[in-house]
Protein backbone atom coordinates (compact mmCIF):
# COMPACT_ATOMS: atom_id res chain seq x y z
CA UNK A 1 148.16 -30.22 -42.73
CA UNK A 2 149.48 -32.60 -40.48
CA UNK A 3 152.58 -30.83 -40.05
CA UNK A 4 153.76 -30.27 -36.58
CA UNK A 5 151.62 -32.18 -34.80
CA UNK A 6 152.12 -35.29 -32.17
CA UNK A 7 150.73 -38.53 -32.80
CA UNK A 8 150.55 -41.25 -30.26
CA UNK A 9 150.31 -45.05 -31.92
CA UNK A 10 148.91 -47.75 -29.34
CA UNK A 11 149.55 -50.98 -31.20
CA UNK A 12 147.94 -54.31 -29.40
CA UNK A 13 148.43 -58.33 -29.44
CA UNK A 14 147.18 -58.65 -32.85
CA UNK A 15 148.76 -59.64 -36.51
CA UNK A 16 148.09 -56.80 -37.60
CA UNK A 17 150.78 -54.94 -35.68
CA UNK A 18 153.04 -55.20 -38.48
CA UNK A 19 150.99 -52.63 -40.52
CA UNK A 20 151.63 -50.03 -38.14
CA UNK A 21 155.14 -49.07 -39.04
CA UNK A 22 154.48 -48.45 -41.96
CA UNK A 23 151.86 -45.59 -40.25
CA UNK A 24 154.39 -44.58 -38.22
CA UNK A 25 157.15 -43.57 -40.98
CA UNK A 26 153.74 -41.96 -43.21
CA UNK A 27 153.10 -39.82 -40.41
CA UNK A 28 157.18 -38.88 -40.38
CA UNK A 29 157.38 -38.11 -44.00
CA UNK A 30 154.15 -35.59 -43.18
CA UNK A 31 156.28 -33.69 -40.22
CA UNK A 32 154.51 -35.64 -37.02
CA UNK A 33 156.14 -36.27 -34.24
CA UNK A 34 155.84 -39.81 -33.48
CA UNK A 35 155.25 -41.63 -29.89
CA UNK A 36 154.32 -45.40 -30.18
CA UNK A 37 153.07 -47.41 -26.93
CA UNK A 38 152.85 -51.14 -27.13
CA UNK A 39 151.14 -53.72 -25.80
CA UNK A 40 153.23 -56.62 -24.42
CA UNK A 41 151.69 -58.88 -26.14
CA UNK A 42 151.97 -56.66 -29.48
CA UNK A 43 155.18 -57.24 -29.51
CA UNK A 44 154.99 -60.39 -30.04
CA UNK A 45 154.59 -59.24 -33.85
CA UNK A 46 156.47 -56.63 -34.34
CA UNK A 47 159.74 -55.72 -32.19
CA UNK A 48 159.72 -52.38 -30.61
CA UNK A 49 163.05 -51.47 -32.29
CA UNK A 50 161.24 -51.11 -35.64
CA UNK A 51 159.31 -48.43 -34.28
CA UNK A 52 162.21 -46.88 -32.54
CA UNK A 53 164.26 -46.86 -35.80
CA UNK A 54 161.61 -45.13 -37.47
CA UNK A 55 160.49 -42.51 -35.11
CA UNK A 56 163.61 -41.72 -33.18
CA UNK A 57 161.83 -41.74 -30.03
CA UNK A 58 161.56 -44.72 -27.65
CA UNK A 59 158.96 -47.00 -27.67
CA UNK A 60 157.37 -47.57 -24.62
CA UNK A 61 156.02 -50.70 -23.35
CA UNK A 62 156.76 -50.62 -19.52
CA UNK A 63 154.48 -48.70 -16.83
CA UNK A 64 157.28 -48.06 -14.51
CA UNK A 65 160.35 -47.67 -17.16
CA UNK A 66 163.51 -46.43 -15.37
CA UNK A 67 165.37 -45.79 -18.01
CA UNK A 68 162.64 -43.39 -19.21
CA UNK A 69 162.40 -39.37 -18.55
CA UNK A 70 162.00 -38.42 -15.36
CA UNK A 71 158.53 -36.97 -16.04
CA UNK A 72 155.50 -39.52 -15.79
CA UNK A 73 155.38 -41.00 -19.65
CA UNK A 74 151.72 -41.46 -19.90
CA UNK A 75 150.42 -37.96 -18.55
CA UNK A 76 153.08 -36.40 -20.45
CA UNK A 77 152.60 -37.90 -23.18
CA UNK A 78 148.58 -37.45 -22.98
CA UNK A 79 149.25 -33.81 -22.28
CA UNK A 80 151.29 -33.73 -25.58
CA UNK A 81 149.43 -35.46 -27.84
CA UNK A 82 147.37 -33.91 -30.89
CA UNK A 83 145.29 -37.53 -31.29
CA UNK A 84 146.05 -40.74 -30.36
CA UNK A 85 145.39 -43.50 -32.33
CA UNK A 86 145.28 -47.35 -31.33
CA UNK A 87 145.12 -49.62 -34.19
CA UNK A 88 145.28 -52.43 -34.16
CA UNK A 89 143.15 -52.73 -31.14
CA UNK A 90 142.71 -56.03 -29.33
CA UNK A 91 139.29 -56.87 -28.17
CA UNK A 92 141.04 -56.96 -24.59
CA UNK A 93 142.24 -53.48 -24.71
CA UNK A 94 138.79 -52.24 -25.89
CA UNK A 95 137.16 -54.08 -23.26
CA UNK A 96 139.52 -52.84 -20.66
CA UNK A 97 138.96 -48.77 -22.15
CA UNK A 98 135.47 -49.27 -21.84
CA UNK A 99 135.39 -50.37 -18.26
CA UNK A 100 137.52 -47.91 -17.03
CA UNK A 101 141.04 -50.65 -16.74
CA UNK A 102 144.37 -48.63 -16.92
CA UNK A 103 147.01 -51.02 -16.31
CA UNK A 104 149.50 -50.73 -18.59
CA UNK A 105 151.28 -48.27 -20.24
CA UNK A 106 148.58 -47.50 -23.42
CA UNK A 107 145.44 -47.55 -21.03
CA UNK A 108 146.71 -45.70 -18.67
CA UNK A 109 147.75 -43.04 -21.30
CA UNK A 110 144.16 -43.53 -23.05
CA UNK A 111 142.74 -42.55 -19.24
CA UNK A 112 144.80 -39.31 -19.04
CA UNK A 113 144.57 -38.21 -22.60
CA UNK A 114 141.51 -35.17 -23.48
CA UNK A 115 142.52 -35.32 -26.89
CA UNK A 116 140.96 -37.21 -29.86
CA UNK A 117 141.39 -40.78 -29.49
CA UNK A 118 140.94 -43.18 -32.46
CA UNK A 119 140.27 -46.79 -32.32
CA UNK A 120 140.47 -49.27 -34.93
CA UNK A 121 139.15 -52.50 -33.81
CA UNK A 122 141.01 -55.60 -35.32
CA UNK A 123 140.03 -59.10 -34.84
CA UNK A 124 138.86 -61.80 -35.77
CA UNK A 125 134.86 -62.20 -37.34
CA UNK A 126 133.24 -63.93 -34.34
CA UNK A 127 134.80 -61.55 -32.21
CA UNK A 128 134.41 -58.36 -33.67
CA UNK A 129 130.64 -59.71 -33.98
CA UNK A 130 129.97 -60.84 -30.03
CA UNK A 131 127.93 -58.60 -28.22
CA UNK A 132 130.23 -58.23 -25.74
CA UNK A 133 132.47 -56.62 -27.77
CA UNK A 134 129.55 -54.04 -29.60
CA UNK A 135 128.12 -52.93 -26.25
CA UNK A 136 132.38 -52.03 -25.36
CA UNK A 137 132.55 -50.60 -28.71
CA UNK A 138 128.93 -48.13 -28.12
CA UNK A 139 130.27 -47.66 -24.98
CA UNK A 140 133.46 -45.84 -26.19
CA UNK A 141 131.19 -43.85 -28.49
CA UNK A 142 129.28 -42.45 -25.92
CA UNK A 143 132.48 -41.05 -24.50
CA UNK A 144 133.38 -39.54 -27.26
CA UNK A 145 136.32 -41.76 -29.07
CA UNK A 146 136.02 -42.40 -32.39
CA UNK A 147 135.33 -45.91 -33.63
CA UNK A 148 136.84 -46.27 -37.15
CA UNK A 149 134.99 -49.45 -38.55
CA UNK A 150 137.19 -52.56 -39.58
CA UNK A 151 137.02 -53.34 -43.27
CA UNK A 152 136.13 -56.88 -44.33
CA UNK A 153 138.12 -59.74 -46.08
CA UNK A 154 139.92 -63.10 -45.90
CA UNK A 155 141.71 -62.34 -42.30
CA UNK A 156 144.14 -64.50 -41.10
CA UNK A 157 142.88 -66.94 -39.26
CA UNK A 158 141.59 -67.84 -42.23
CA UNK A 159 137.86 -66.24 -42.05
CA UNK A 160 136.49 -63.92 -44.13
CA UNK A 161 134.37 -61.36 -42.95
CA UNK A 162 134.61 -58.05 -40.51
CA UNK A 163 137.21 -57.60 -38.62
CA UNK A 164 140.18 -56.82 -41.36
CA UNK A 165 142.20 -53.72 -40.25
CA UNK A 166 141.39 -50.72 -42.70
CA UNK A 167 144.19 -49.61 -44.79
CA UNK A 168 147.13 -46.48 -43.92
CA UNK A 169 145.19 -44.54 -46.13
CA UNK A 170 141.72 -44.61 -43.81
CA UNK A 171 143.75 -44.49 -41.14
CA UNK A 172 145.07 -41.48 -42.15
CA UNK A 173 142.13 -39.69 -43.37
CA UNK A 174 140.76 -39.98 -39.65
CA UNK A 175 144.01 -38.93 -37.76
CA UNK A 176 143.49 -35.75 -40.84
CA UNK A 177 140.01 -35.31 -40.14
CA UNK A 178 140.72 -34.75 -36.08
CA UNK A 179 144.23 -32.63 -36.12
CA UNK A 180 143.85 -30.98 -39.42
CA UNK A 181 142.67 -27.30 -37.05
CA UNK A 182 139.63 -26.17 -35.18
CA UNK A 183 136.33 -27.31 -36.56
CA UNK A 184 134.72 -23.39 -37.15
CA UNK A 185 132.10 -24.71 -39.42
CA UNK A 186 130.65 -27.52 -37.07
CA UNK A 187 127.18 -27.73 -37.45
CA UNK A 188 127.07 -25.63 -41.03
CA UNK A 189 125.72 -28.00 -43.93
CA UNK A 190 128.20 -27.18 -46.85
CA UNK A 191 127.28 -28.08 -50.76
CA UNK A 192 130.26 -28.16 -53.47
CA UNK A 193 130.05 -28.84 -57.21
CA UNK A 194 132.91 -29.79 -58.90
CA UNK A 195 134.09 -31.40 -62.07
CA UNK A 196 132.78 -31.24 -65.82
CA UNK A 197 128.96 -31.93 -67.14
CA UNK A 198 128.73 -34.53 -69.92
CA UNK A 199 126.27 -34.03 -72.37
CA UNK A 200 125.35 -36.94 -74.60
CA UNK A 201 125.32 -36.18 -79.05
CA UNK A 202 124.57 -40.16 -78.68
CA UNK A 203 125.44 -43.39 -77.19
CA UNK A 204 129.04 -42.89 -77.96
CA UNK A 205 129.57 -39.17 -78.20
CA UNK A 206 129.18 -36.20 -75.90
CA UNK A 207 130.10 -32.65 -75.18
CA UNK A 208 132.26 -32.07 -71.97
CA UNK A 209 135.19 -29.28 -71.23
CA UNK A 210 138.68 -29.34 -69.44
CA UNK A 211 137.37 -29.35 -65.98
CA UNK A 212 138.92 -31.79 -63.57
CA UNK A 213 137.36 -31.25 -60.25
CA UNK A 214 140.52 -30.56 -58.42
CA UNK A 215 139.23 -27.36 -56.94
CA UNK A 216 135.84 -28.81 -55.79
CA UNK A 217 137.06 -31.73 -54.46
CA UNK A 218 139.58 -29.81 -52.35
CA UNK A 219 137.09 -27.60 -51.03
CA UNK A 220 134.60 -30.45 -50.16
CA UNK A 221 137.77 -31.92 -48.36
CA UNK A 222 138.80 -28.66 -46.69
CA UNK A 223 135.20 -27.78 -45.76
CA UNK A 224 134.94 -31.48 -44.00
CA UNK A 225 137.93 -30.91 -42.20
CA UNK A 226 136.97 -27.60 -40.29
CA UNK A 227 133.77 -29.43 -39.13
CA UNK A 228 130.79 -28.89 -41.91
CA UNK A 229 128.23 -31.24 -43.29
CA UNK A 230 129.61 -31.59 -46.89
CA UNK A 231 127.35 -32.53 -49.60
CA UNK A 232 129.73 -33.12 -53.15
CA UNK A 233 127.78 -33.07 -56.34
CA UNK A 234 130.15 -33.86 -58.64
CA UNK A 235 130.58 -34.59 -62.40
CA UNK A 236 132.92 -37.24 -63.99
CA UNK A 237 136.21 -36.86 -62.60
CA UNK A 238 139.11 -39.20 -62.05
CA UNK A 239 139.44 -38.17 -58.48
CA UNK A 240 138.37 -40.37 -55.26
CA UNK A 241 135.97 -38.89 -53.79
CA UNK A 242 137.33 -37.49 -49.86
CA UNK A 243 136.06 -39.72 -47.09
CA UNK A 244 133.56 -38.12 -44.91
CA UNK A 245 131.67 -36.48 -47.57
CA UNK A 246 128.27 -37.28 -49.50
CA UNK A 247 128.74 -37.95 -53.04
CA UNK A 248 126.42 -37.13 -55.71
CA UNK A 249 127.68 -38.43 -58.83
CA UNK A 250 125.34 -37.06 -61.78
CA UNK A 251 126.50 -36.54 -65.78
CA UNK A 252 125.04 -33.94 -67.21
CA UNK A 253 124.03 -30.12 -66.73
CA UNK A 254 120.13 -31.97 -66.04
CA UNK A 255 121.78 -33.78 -63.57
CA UNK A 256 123.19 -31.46 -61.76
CA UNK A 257 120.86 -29.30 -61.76
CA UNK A 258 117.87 -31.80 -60.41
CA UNK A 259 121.09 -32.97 -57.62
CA UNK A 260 121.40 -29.28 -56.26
CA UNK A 261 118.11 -27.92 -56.32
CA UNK A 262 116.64 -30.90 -54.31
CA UNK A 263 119.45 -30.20 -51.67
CA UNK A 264 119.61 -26.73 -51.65
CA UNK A 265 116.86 -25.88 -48.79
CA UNK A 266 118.90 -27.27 -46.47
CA UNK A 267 122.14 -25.89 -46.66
CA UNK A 268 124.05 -23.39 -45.03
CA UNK A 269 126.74 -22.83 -47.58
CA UNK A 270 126.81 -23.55 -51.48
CA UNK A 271 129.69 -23.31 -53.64
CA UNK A 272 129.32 -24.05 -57.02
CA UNK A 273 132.63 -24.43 -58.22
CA UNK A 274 131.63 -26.94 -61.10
CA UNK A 275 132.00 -26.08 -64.32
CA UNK A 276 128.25 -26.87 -66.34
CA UNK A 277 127.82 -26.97 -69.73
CA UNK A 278 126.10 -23.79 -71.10
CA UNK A 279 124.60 -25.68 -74.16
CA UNK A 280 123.18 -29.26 -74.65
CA UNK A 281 121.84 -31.05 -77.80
CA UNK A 282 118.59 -30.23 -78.51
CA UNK A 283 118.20 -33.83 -79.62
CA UNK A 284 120.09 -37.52 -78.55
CA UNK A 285 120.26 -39.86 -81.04
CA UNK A 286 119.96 -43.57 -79.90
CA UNK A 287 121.98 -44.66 -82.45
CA UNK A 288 126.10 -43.91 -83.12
CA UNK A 289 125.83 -40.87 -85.43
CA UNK A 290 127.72 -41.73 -88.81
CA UNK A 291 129.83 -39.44 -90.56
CA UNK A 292 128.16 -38.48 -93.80
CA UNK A 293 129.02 -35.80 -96.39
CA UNK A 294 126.15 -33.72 -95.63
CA UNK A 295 125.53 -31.36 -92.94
CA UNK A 296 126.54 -32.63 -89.62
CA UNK A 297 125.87 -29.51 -87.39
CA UNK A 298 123.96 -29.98 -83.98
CA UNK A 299 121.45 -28.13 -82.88
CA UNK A 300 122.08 -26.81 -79.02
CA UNK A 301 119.64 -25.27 -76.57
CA UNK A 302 120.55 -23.55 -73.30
CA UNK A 303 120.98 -25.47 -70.22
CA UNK A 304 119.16 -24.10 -66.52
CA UNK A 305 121.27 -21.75 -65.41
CA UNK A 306 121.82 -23.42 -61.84
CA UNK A 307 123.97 -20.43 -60.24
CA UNK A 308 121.27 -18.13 -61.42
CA UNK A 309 118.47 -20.19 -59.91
CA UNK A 310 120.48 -20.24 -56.58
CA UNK A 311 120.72 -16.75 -56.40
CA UNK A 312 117.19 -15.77 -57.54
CA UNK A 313 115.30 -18.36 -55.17
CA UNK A 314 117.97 -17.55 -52.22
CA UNK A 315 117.06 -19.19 -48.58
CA UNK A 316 117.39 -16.50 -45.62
CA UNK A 317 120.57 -16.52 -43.81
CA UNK A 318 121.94 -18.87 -47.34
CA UNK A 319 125.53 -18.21 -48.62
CA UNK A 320 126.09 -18.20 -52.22
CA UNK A 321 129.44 -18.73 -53.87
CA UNK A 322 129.95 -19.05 -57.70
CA UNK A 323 133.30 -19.53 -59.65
CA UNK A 324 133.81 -17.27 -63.04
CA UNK A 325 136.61 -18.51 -64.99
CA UNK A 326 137.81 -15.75 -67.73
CA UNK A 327 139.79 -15.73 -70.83
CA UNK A 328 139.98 -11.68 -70.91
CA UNK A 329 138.55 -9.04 -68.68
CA UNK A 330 138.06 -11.00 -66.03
CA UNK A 331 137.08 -8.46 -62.73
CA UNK A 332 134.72 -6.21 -65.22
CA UNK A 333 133.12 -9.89 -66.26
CA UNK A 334 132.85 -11.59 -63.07
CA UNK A 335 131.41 -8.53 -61.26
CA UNK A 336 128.66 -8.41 -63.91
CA UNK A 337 127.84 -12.41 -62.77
CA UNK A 338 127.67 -11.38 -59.36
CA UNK A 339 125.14 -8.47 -59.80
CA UNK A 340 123.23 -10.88 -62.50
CA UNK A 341 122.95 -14.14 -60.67
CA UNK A 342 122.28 -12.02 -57.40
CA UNK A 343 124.45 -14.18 -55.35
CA UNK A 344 126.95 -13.24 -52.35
CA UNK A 345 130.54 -13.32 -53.97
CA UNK A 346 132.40 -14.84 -56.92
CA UNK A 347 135.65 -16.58 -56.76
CA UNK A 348 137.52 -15.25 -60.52
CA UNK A 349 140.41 -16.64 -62.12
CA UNK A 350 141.71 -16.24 -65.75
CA UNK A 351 142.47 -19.46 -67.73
CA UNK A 352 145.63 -17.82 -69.23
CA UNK A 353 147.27 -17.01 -65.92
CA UNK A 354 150.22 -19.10 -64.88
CA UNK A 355 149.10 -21.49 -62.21
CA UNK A 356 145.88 -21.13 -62.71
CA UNK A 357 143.27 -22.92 -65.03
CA UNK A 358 141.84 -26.50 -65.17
CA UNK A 359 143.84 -29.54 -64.10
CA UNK A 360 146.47 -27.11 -62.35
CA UNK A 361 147.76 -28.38 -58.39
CA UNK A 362 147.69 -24.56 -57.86
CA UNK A 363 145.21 -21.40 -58.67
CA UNK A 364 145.23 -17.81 -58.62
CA UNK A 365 141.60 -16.36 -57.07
CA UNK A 366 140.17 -12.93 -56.69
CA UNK A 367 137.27 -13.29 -54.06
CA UNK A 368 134.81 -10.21 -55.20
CA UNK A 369 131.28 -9.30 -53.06
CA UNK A 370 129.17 -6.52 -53.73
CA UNK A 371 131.29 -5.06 -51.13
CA UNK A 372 135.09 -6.10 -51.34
CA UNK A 373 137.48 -7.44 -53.50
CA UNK A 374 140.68 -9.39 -52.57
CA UNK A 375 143.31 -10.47 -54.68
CA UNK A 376 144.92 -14.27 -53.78
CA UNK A 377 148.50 -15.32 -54.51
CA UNK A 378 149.12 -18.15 -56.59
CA UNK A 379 148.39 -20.94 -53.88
CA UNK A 380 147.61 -24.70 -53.77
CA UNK A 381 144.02 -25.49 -54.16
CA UNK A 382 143.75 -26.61 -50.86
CA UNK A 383 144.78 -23.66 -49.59
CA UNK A 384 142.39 -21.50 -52.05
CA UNK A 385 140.04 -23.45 -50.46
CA UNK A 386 140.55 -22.48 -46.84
CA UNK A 387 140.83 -19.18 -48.00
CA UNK A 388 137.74 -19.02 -49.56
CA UNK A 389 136.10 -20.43 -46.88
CA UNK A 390 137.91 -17.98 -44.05
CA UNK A 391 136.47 -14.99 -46.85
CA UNK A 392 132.95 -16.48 -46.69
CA UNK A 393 132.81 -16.78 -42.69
CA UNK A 394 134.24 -13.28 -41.94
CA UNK A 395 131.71 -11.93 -44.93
């Protein structure tokens, strides 16, 4: 997803520095194309050869660099960039963004770029906590960068607090969040279930199924990244939740069920991609059941059907998407759910197709309305799930 696009790094006077190569040669290995601008004083901590080693192009540190192109580096570079990023970023530098200061190479780049700019303030506690610094910091807000929040821990000048760096991986998920492609669902609020429902035999026994959450998950992600209000109700998975979403965890079918239907007003878009238990035990035991010799059957009842609730108590202008997974006969089957639950189209796959199934990195869909049918290739999930959610805006 990041594939193609140009990244500018402004790395500042701060120990921190040294993290950012290791940005620079993650956002190589993803297919960016690389520009670092330094700070004098940032390099200091880190030489500017590391970066150049890494990302093949120079590193610029110089206003007025003759040995540069002929062009002028910080329009041109400004012009070209996808996002720009400055981590880590002095208090100096901030203050000098915020009061309009471009004289150096990275703030005078920061002045002529109009795309996203990201700033990760590093620093130490006291710092990061004056005032000073907060009003520069809601200042930049209100001009529409993007203030990624420092993480807190034992920094080193020997403090613990605010003011820690966040990790590659945060990093990351923001320079994703503003490249990843135009946000077309901005200002749509987006609900996803994913995952398994647990229900509880007793305190150390349950009934689950196979379900993993990887398609859920990478719709809430995908669904995020084009701009929408993402609300995750998930069951137990192993998965991290995606940054930028609102996690529900519940356990059970209950669960989800009381998770959903108290969100459900509000949203633009649901997708219930989960996969709920059908039955639960009529009756928990508090105690650990013990095997005996006798009977040991256990009584189910049927759980709320959720999908069917959706459809039958429908809001106006409301999008409903269900998943049907099938063993056998899976279009005549998963048309019948569609008409039954009364809901606006059905994403079908079969459990014994290659590449398909639960805990695959890949599926195989068929997106059916009342209306249309279309047949998807075998495909990562992540791209399922922009497909899916280019089949529900053009429906």
């Amino acid at each position: 997803m990041l594939s193609g696009k140009t990244i500018v790094l402004g790395v500042t006077g701060s120990v921190a520095a040294y993290k950012m190569a290791n940005m620079a040669s993650m956002l190589i290995k993803r297919g960016c194309e690389v520009h670092v601008i330094m700070t004098e004083n940032a390099t200091n901590f880190i030489n500017p050869i590391a970066f150049e080693s890494l990302t093949n192009t120079k590193c610029l540190v110089e206003t007025f660099d003759r040995n540069f192109q002929f062009h002028v580096a910080h329009v041109s570079l400004a012009k070209k960039a996808d996002a720009m990023l400055i981590a880590p970023a002095s208090a100096n530098v901030i203050g000098k963004i915020a009061g309009g200061i471009a004289d150096d190479m990275l703030t005078t780049t920061v002045m002529a770029c109009k795309s996203p700019v990201l700033i990760a303030p590093a620093m130490n506690t006291n710092m990061y906590e004056n005032p000073i610094l907060q009003d520069n910091l809601e200042k930049l807000r209100t001009y529409g960068y993007t203030v990624i929040e420092p993480a807190s821990g034992h920094l080193a000048c020997g403090d613990t607090g605010a003011g820690k760096m966040p990790s590659e991986e945060v990093l990351m998920a923001y320079i994703e969040r503003a490249v990843h492609r135009p946000k077309d669902l901005a200002g749509k609020k987006v609900l996803i279930t994913a995952g398994p429902t647990r229900e509880a035999i007793c305190p150390v026994r349950y009934i689950t199924n196979h379900s993993t959450g990887k398609m859920g998950y990478a719709l809430a992600k995908t669904a995020m990244l084009r701009g929408a209000d993402v609300t995750l109700v998930t069951g137990p998975t192993e998965i991290k939740p995606p940054m930028f979403v609102t996690t529900v965890p519940v356990v059970s079918a209950a669960d989800m069920y009381e998770a959903v239907m108290s969100r459900k007003k509000e949203q633009d878009i649901i997708i219930k991609s989960a996969a709920v238990a059908d039955y639960t035990p009529a009756q928990v035991s508090d105690e650990k059941m013990k095997k005996t010799d006798g009977d040991m059957s256990i009584p189910l009842v049927r759980t709320k059907d959720i999908l069917q609730e959706l459809g039958h108590t429908k809001e106006e202008g409301q999008f409903i998407c269900g998943f049907s997974m099938e063993t056998q006969n899976m279009l005549e089957n998963s048309r019948k759910k569609l008409k039954k639950k009364q809901i606006d189209m059905i994403a079908a796959n079969n459990l014994k197709e290659s590449g398909a199934g639960f805990g695959t990195d890949t599926n195989v869909v068929t997106l059916i309305t009342k209306d249309q049918e279309k047949q998807l290739p075998m495909m990562s999930k992540e791209d399922v799930a922009d497909a899916i959610l280019d089949f529900i805006k053009t429906s």
